[in-house]
PDB file of N, CA and C in Angstrom:
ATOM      1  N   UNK A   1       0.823  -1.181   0.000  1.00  0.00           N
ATOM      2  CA  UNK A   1       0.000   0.000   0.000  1.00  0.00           C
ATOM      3  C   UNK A   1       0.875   1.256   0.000  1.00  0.00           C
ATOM      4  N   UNK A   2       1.735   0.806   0.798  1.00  0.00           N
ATOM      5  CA  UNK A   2       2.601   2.672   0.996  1.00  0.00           C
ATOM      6  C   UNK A   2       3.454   2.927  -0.384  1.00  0.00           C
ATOM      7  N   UNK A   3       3.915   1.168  -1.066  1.00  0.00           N
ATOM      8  CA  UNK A   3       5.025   1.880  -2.468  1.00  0.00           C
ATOM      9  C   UNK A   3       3.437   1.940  -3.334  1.00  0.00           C
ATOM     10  N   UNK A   4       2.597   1.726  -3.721  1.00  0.00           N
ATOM     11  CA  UNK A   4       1.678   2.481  -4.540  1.00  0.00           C
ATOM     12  C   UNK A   4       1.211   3.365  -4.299  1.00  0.00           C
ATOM     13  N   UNK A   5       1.425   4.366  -2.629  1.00  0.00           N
ATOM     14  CA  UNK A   5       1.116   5.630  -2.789  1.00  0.00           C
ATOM     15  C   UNK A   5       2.060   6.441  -2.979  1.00  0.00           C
ATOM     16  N   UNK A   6       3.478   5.826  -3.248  1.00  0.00           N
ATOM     17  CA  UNK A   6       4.457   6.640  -3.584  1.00  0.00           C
ATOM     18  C   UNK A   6       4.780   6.715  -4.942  1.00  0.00           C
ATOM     19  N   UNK A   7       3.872   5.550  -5.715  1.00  0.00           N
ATOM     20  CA  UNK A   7       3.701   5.627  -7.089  1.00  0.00           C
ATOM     21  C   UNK A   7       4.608   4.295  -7.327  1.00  0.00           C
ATOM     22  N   UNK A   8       5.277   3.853  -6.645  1.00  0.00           N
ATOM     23  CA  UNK A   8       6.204   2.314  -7.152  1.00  0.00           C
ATOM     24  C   UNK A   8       5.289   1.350  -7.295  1.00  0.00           C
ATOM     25  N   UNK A   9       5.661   0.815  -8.500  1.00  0.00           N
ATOM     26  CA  UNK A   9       5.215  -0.274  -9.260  1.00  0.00           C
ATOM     27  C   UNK A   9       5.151  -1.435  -9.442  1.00  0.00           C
ATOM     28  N   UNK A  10       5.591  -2.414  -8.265  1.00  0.00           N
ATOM     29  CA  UNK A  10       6.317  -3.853  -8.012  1.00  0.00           C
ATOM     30  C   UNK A  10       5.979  -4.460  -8.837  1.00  0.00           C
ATOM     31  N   UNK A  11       5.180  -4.547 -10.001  1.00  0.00           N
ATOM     32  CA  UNK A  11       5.213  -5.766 -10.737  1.00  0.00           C
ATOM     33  C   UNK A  11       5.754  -5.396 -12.026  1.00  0.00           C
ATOM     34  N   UNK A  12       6.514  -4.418 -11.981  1.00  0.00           N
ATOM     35  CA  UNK A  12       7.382  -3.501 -12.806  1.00  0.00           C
ATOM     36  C   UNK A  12       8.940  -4.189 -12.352  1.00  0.00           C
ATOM     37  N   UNK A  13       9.150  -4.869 -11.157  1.00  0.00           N
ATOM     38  CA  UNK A  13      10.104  -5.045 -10.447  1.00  0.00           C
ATOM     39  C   UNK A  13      11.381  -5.884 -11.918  1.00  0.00           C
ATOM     40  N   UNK A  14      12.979  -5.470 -11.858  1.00  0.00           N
ATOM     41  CA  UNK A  14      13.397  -6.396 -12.863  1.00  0.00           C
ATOM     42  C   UNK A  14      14.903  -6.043 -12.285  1.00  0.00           C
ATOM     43  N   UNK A  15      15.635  -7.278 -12.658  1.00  0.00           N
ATOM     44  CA  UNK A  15      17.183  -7.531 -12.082  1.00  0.00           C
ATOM     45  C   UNK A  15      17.745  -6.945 -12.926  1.00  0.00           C
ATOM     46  N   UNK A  16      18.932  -5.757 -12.672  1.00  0.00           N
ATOM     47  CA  UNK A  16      19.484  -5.345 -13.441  1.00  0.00           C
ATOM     48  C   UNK A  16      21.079  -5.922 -13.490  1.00  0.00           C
ATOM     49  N   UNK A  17      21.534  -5.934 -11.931  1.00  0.00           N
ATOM     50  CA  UNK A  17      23.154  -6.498 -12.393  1.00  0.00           C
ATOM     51  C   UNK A  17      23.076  -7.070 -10.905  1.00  0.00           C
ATOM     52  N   UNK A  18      24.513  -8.087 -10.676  1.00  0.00           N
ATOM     53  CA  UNK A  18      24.853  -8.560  -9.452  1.00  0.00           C
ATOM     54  C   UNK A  18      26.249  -8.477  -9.283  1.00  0.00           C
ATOM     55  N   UNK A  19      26.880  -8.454  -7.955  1.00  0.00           N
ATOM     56  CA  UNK A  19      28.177  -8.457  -7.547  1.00  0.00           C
ATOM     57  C   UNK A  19      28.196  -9.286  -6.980  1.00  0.00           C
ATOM     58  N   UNK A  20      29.415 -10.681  -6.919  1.00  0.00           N
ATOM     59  CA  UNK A  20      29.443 -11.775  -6.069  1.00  0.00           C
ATOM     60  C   UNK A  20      30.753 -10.916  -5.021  1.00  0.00           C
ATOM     61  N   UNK A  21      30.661 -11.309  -3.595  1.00  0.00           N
ATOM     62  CA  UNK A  21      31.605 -11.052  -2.790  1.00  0.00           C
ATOM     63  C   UNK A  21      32.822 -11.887  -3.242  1.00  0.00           C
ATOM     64  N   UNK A  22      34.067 -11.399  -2.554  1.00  0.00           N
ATOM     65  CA  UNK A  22      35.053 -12.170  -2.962  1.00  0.00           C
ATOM     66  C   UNK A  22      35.259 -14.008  -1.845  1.00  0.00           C
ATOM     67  N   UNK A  23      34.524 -13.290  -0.709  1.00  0.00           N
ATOM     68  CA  UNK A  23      34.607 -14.446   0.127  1.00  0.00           C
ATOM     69  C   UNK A  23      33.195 -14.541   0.614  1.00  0.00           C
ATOM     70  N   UNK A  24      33.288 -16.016   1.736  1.00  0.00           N
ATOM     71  CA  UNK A  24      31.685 -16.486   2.416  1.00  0.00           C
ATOM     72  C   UNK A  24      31.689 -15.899   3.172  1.00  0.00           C
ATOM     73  N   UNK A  25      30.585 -15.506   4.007  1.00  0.00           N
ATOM     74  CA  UNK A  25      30.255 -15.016   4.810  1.00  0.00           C
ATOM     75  C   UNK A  25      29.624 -16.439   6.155  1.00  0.00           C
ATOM     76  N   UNK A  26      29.719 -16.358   7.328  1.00  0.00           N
ATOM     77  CA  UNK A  26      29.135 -17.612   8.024  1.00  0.00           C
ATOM     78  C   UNK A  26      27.799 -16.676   8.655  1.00  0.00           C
ATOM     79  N   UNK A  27      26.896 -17.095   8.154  1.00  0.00           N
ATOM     80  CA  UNK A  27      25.477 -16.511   8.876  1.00  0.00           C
ATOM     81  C   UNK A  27      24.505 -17.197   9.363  1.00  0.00           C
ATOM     82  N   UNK A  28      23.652 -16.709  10.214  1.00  0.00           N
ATOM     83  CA  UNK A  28      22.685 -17.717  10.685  1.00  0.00           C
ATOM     84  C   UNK A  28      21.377 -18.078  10.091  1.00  0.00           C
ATOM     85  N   UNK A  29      21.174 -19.340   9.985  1.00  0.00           N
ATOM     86  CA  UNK A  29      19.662 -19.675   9.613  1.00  0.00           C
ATOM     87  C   UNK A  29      18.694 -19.552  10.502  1.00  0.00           C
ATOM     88  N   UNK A  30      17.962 -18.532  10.173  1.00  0.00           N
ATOM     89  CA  UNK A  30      16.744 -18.318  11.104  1.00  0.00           C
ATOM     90  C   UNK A  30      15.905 -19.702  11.446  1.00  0.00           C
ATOM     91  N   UNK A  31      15.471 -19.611  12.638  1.00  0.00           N
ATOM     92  CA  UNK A  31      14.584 -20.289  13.281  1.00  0.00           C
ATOM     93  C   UNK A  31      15.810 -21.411  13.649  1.00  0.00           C
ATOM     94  N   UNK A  32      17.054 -21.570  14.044  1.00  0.00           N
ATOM     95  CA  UNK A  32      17.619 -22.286  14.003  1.00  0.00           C
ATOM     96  C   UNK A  32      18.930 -22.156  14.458  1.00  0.00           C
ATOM     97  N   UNK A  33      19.796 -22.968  15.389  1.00  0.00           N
ATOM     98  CA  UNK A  33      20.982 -22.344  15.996  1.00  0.00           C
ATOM     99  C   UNK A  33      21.982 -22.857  14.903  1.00  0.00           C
ATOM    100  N   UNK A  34      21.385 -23.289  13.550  1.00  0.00           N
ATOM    101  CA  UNK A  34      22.867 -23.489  12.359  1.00  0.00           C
ATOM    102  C   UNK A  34      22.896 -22.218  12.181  1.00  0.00           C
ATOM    103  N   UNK A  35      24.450 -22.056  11.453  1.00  0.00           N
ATOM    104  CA  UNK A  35      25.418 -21.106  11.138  1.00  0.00           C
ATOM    105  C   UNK A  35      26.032 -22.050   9.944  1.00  0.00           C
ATOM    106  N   UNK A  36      26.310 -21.391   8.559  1.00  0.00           N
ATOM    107  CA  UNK A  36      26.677 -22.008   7.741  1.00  0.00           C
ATOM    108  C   UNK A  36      27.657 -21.097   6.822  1.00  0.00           C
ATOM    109  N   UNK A  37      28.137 -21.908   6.120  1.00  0.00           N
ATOM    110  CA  UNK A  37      28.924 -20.434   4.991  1.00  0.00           C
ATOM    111  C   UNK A  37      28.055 -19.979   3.622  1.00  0.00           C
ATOM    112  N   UNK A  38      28.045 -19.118   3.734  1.00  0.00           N
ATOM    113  CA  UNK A  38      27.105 -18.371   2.633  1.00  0.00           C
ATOM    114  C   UNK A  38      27.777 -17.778   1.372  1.00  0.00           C
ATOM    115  N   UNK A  39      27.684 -17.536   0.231  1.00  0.00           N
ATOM    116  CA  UNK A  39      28.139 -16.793  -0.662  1.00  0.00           C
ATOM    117  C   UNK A  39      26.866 -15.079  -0.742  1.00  0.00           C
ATOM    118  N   UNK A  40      27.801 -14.382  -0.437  1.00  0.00           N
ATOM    119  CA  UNK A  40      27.225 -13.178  -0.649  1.00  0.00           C
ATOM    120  C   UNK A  40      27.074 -12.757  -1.906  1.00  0.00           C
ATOM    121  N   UNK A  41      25.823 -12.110  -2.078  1.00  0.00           N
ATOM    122  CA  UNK A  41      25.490 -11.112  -3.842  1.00  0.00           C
ATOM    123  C   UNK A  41      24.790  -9.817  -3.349  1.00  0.00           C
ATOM    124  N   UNK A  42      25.835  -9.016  -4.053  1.00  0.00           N
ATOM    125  CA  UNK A  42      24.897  -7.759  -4.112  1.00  0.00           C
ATOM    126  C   UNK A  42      24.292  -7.574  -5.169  1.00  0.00           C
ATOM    127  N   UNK A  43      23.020  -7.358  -5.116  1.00  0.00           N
ATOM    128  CA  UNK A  43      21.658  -7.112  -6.696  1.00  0.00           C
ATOM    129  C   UNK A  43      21.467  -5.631  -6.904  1.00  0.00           C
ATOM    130  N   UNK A  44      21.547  -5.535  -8.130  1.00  0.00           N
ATOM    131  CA  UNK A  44      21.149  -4.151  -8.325  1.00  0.00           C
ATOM    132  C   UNK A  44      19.374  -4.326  -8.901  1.00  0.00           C
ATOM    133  N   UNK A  45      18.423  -4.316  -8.560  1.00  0.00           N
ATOM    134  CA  UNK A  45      17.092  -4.172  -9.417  1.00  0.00           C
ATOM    135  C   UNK A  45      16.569  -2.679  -9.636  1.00  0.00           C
ATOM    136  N   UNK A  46      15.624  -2.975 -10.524  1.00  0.00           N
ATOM    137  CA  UNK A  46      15.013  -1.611 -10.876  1.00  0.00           C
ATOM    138  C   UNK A  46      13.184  -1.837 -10.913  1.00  0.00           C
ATOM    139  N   UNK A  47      12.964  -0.709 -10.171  1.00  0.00           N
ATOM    140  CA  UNK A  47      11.278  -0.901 -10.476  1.00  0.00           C
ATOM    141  C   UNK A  47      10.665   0.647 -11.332  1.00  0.00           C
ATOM    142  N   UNK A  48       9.470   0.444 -11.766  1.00  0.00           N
ATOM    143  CA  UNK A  48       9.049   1.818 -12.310  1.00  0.00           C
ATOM    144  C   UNK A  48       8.091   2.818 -11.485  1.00  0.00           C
ATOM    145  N   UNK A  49       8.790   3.691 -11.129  1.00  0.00           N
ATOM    146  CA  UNK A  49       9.012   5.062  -9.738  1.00  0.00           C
ATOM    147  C   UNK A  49       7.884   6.351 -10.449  1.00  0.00           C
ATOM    148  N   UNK A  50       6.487   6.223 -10.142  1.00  0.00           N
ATOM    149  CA  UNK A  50       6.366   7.449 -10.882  1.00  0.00           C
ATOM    150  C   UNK A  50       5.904   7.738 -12.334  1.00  0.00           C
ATOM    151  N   UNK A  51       5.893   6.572 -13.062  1.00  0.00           N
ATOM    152  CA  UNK A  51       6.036   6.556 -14.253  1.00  0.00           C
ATOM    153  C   UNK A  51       7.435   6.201 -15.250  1.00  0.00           C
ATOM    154  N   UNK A  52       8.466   6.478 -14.033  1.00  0.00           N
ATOM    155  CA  UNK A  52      10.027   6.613 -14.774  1.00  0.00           C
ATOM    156  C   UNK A  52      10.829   5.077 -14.250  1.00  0.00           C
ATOM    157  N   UNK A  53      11.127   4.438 -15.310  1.00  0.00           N
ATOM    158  CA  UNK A  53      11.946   3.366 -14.293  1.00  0.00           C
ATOM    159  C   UNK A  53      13.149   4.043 -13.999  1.00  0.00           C
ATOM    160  N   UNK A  54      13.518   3.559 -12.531  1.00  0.00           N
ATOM    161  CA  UNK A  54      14.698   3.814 -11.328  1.00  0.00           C
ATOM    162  C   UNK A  54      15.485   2.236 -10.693  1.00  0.00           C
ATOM    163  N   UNK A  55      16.700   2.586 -10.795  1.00  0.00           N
ATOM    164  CA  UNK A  55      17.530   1.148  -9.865  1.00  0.00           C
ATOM    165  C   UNK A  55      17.539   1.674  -8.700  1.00  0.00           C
ATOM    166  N   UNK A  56      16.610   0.404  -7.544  1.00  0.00           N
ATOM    167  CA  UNK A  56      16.711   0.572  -6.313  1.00  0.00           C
ATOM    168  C   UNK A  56      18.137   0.621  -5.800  1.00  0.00           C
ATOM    169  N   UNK A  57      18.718   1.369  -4.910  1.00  0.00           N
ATOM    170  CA  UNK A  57      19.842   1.285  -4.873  1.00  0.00           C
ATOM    171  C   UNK A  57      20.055  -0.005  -3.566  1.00  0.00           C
ATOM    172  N   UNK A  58      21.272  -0.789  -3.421  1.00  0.00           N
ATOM    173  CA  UNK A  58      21.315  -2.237  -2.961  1.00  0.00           C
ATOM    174  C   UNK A  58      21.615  -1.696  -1.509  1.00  0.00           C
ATOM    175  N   UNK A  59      20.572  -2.013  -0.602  1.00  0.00           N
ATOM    176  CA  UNK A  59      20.695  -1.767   0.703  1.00  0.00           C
ATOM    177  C   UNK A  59      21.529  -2.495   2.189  1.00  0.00           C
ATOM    178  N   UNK A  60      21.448  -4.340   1.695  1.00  0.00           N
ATOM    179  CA  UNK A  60      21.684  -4.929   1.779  1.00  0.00           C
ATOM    180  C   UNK A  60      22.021  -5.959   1.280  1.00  0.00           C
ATOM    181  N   UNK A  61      23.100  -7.019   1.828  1.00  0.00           N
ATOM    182  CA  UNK A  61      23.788  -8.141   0.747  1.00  0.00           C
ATOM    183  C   UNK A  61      22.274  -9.506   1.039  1.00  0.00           C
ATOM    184  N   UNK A  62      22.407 -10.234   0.252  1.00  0.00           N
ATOM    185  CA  UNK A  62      22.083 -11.401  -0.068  1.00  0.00           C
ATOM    186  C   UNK A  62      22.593 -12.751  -0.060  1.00  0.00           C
ATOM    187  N   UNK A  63      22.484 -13.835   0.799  1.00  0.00           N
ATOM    188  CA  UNK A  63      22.917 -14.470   1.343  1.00  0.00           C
ATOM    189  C   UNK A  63      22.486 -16.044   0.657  1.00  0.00           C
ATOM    190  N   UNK A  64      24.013 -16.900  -0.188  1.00  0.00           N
ATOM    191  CA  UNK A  64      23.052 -18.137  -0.688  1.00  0.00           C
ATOM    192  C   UNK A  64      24.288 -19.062  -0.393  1.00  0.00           C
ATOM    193  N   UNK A  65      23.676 -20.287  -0.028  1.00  0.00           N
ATOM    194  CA  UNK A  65      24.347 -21.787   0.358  1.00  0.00           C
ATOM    195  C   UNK A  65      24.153 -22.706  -0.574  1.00  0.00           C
ATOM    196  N   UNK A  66      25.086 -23.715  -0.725  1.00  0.00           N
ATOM    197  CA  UNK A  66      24.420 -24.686  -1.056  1.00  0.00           C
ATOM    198  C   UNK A  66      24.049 -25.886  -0.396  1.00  0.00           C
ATOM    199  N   UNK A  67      22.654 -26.275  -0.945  1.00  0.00           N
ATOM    200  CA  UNK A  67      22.326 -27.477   0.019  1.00  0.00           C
ATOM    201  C   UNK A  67      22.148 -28.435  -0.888  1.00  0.00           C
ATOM    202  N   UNK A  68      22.337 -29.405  -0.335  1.00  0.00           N
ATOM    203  CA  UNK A  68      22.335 -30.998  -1.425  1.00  0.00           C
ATOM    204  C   UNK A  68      22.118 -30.968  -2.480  1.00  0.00           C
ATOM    205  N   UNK A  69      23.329 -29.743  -3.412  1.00  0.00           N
ATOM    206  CA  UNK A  69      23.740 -29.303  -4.497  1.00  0.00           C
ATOM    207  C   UNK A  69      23.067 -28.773  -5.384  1.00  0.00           C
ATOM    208  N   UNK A  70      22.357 -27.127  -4.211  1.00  0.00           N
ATOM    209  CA  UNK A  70      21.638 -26.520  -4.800  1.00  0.00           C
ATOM    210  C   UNK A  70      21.515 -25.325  -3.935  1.00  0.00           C
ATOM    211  N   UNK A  71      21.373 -24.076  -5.216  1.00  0.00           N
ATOM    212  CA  UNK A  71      21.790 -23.095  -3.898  1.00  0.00           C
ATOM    213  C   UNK A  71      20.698 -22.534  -3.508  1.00  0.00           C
ATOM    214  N   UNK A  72      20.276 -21.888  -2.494  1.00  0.00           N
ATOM    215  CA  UNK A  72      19.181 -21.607  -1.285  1.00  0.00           C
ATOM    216  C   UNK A  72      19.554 -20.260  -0.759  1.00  0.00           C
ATOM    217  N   UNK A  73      18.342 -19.736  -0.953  1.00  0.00           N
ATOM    218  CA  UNK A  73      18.167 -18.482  -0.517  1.00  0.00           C
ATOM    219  C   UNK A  73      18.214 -18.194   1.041  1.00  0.00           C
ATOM    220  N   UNK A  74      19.174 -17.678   1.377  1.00  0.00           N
ATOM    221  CA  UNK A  74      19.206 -16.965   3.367  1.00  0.00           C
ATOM    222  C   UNK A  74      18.795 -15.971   3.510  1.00  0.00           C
ATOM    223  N   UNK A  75      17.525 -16.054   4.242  1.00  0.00           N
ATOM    224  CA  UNK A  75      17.108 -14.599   4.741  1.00  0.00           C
ATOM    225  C   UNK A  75      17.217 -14.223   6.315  1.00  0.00           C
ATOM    226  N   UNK A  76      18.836 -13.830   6.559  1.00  0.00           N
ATOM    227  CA  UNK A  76      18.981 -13.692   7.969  1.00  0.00           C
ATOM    228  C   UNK A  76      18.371 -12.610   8.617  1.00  0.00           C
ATOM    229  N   UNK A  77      17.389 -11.719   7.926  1.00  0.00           N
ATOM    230  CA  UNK A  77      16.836 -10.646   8.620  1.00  0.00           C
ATOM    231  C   UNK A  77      15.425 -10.946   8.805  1.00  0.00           C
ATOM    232  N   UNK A  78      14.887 -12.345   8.507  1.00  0.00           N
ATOM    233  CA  UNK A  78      13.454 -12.845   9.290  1.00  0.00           C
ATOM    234  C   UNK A  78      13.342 -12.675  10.149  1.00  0.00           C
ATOM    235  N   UNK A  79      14.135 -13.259  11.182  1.00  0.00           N
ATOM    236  CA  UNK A  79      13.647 -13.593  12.650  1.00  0.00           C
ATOM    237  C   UNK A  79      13.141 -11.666  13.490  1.00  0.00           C
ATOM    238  N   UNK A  80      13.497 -10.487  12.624  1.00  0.00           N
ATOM    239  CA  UNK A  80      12.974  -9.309  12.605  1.00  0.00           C
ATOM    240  C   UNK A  80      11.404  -9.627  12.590  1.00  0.00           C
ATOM    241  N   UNK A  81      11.427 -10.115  11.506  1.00  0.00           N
ATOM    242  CA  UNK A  81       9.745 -10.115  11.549  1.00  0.00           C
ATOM    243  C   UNK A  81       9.166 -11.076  12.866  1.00  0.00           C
ATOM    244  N   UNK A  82       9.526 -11.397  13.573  1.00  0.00           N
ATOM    245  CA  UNK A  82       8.750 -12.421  14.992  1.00  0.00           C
ATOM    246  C   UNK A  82       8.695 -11.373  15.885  1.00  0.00           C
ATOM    247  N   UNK A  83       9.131 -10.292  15.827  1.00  0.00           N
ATOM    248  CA  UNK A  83       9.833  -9.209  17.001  1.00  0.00           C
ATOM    249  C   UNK A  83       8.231  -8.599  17.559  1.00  0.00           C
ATOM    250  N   UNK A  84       8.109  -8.467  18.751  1.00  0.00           N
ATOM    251  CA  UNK A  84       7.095  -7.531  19.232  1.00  0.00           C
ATOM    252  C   UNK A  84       6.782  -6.056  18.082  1.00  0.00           C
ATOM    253  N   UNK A  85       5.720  -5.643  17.573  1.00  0.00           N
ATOM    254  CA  UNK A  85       5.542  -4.321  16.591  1.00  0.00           C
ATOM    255  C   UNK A  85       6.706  -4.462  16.154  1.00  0.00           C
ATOM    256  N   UNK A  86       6.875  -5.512  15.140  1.00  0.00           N
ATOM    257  CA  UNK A  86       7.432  -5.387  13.790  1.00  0.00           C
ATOM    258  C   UNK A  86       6.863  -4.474  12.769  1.00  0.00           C
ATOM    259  N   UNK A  87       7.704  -3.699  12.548  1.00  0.00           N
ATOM    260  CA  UNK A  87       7.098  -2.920  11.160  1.00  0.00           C
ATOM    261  C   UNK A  87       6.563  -1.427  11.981  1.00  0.00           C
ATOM    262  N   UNK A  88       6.746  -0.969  13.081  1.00  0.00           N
ATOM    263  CA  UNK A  88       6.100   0.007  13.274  1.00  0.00           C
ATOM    264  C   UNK A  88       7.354   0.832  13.948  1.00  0.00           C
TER     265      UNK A  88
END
């Protein structure tokens, strides 16, 4: 509701470029006391702002493993969302 009153367009949403880190990172899997090694990516995407497409600029890295030879998305900033007034 709030990026369509700012006029952003999410289904406009599209990958423009990525940066792989040079090394892993060991991070945690939410809901869970594993810690694993991760390959970091920074994404550049772009959505359409207004009428004008814009690249979101990359706020945070992106976190992927592989698991039984396949790589898997880490989202170590979930366990945010369990938090007492999340989002407010």
């Amino acid at each position: 509701m709030l990026a369509k009153a700012m006029g952003i367009d999410f289904t406009s949403l599209r990958f423009v470029s990525s940066r792989v880190a040079p090394r892993q990172n060991r991070v945690k899997v939410s809901g869970t006391h594993l810690r694993v090694l991760a390959t970091v990516v920074w994404m550049t995407l772009s959505v359409v702002e207004g009428g004008k497409r814009t690249n979101l600029p990359p706020n945070s890295p992106n976190y992927f493993a592989r698991v039984d030879g396949k790589w898997r998305y880490i989202d170590d900033q979930i366990g945010n969302f369990l938090k007492p007034n999340c989002g407010s």
